[in-house]
Protein backbone atom coordinates (compact mmCIF):
# COMPACT_ATOMS: atom_id res chain seq x y z
CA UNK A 1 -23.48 -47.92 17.77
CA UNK A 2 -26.36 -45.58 18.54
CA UNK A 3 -29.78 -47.76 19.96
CA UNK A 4 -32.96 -48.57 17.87
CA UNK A 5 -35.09 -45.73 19.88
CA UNK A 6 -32.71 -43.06 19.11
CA UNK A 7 -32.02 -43.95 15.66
CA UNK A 8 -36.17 -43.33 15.54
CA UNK A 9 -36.23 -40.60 17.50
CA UNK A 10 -32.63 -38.63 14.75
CA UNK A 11 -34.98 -39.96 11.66
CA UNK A 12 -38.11 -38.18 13.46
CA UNK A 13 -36.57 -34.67 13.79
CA UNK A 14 -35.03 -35.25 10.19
CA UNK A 15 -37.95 -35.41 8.93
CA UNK A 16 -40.07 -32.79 11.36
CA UNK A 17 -41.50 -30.07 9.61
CA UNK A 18 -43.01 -27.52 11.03
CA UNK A 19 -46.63 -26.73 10.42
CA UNK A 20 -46.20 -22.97 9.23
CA UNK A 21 -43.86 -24.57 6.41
CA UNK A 22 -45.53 -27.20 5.04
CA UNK A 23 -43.68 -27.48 2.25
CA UNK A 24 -39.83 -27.20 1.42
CA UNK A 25 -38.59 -23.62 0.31
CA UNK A 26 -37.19 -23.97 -2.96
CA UNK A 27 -33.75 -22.59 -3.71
CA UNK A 28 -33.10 -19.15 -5.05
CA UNK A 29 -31.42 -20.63 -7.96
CA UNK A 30 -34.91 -22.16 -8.85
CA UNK A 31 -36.26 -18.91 -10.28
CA UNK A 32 -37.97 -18.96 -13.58
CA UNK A 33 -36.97 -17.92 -16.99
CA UNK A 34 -36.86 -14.47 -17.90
CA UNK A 35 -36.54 -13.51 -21.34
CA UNK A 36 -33.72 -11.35 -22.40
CA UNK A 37 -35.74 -9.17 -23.90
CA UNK A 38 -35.30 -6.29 -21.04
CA UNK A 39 -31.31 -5.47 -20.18
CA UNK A 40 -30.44 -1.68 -20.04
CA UNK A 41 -29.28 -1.29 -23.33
CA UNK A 42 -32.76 -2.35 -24.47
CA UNK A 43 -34.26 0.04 -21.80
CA UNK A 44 -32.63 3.07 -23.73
CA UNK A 45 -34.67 2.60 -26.97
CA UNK A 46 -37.62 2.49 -24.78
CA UNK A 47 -39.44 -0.56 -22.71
CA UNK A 48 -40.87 -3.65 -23.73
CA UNK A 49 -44.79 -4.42 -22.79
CA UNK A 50 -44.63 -8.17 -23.90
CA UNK A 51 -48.27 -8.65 -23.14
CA UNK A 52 -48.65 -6.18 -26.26
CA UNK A 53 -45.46 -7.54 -27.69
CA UNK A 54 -44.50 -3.35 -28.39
CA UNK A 55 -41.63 -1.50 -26.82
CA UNK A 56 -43.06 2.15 -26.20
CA UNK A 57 -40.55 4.74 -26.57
CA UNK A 58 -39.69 7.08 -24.64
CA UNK A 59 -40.60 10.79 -25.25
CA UNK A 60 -44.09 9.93 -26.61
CA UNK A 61 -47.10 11.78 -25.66
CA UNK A 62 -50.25 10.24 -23.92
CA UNK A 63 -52.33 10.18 -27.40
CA UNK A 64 -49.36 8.81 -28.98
CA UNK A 65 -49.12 6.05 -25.86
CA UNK A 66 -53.17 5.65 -26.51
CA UNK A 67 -52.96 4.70 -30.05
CA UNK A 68 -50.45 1.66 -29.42
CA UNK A 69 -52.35 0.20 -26.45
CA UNK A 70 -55.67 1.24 -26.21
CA UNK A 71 -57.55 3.48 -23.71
CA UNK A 72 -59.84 1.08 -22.40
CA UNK A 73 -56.68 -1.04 -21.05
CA UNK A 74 -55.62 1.48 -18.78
CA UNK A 75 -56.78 2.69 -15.39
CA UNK A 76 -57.43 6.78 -15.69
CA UNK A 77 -58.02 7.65 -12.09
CA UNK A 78 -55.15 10.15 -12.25
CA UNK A 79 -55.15 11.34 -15.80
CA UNK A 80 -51.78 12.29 -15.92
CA UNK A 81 -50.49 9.43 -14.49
CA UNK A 82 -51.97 6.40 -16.63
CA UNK A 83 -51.55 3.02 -15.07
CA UNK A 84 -51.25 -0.34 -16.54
CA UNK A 85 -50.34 -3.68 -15.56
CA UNK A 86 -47.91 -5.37 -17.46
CA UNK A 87 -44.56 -7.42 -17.11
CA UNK A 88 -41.22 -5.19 -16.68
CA UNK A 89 -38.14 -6.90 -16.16
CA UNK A 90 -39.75 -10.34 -14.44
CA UNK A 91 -42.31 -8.36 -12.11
CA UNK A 92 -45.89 -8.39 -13.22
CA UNK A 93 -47.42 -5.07 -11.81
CA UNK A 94 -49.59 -2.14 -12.33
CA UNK A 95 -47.40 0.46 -13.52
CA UNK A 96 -48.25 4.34 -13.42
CA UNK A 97 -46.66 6.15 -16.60
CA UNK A 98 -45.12 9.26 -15.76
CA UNK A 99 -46.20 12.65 -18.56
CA UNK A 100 -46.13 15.33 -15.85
CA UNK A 101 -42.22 15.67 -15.25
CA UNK A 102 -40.76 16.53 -18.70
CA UNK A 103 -43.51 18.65 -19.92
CA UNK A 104 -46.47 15.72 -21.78
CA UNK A 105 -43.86 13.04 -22.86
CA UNK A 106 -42.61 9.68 -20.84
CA UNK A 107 -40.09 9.62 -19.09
CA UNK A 108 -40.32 7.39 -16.14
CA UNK A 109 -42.72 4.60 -14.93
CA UNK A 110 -43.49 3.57 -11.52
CA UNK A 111 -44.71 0.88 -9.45
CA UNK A 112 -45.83 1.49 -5.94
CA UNK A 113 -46.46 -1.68 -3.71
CA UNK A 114 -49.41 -2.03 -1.24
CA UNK A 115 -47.85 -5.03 0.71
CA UNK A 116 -44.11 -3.38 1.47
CA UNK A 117 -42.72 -6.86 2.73
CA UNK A 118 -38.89 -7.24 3.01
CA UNK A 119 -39.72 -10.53 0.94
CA UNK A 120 -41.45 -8.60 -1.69
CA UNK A 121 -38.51 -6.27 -2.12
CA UNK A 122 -36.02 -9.77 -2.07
CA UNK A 123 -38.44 -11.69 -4.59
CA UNK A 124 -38.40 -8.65 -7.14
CA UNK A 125 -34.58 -7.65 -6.66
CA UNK A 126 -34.07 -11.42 -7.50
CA UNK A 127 -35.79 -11.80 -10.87
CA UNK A 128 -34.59 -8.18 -11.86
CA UNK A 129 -31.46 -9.12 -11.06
CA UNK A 130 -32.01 -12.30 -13.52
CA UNK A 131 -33.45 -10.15 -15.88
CA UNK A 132 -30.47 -6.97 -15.89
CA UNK A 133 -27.56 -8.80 -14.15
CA UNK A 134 -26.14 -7.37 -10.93
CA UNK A 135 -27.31 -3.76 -9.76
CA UNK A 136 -24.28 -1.21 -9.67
CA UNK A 137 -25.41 -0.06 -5.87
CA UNK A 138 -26.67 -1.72 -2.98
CA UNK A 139 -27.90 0.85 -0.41
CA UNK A 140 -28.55 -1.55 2.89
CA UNK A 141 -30.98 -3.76 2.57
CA UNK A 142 -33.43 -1.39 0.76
CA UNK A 143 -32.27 0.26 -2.36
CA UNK A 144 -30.54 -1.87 -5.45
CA UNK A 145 -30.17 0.18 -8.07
CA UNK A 146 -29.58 -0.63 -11.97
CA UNK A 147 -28.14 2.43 -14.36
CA UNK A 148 -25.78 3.90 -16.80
CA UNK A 149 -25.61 7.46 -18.70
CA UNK A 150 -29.26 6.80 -20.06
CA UNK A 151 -31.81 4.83 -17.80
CA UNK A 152 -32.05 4.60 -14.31
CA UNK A 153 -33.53 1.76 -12.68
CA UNK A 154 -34.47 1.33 -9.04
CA UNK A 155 -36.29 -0.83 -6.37
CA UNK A 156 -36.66 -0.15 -3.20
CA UNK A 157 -38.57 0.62 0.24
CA UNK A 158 -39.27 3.62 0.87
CA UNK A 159 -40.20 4.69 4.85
CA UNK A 160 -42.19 8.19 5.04
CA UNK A 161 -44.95 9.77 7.64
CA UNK A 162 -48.34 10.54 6.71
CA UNK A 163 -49.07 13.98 9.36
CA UNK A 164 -50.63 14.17 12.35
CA UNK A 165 -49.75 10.62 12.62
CA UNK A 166 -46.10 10.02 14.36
CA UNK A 167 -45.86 6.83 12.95
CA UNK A 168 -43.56 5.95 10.28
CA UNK A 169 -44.87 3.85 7.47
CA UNK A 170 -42.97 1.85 4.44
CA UNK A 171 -44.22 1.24 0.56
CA UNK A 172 -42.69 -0.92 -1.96
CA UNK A 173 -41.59 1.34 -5.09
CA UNK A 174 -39.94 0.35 -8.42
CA UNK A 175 -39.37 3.20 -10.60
CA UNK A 176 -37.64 3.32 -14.28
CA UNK A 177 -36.34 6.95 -15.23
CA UNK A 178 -35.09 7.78 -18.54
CA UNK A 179 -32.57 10.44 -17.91
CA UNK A 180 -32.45 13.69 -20.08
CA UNK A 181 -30.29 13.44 -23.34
């Protein structure tokens, strides 16, 4: 038979939690639901921009990408790279569409992070991984990667150097690459 004050003192610490975590974490089952619409047979036919409810193909041209969502949606800074934000595969982002690679028509998109947190990486990878299923490779703790003979899908961390400075520094990237036919 345990005493009165310790029996206090066990419920206490049961219940102690401490003031950088005010609230419980939830589980990672908890995550929210995705719609189907994005799996990587879908990606091959092109990818879906449900807040325009389109899928834009691959291979188009940027006039071609400009007369299904128009110009005044997207951010121009780098011409040939036209961003947008939109949803891709559970992760709301701005998204850079790539026309420079494969000579004026799309073939990959981009995302690169400004806050390259090991929990960003883990909270993406986890509704991606709701959204397409498993990834075929794990590399460490900072590469999963989704693909088959036609797409290639990829989130990671990438670590690089920005010269004179010695220092290394890290970015967030999720990229989407339609492979050539």
């Amino acid at each position: 038979m345990t005493p009165p004050a310790v029996r206090w003192r066990l419920r206490a610490l049961r219940s102690y939690r401490p003031r950088h975590c005010p609230a419980p974490i939830a589980p990672t089952s908890a995550l929210p639901e995705i719609p189907r619409q994005e799996t990587l047979a879908a990606l091959h036919e092109g990818v879906y921009v449900p807040e325009y409810g389109l899928r834009i193909p691959w291979g188009i041209t940027r006039d071609e990408l400009f007369r299904l969502i128009p110009r005044e949606a997207f951010n121009l800074q780098w011409p040939s790279w036209p961003r947008l934000r939109f949803t891709l595969c559970g992760v709301t982002a701005v998204y850079a569409f790539n026309f420079v690679s494969r000579g004026g028509r799309l073939c990959e998109l981009q995302y690169y992070g400004t806050t390259p947190r090991r929990r960003s990486l883990m909270r993406t990878q986890r509704l991606q991984r709701a959204c397409l299923g498993p990834p075929n490779k794990v590399d460490g703790f900072n590469q999963y990667t989704w693909g088959d003979r036609q797409v290639w899908f990829c989130n990671s961390i990438h670590t690089y150097r920005r010269p004179p400075d010695p220092r290394s520094h890290q970015t967030h990237a999720i990229t989407l690459w339609r492979r050539d036919d």
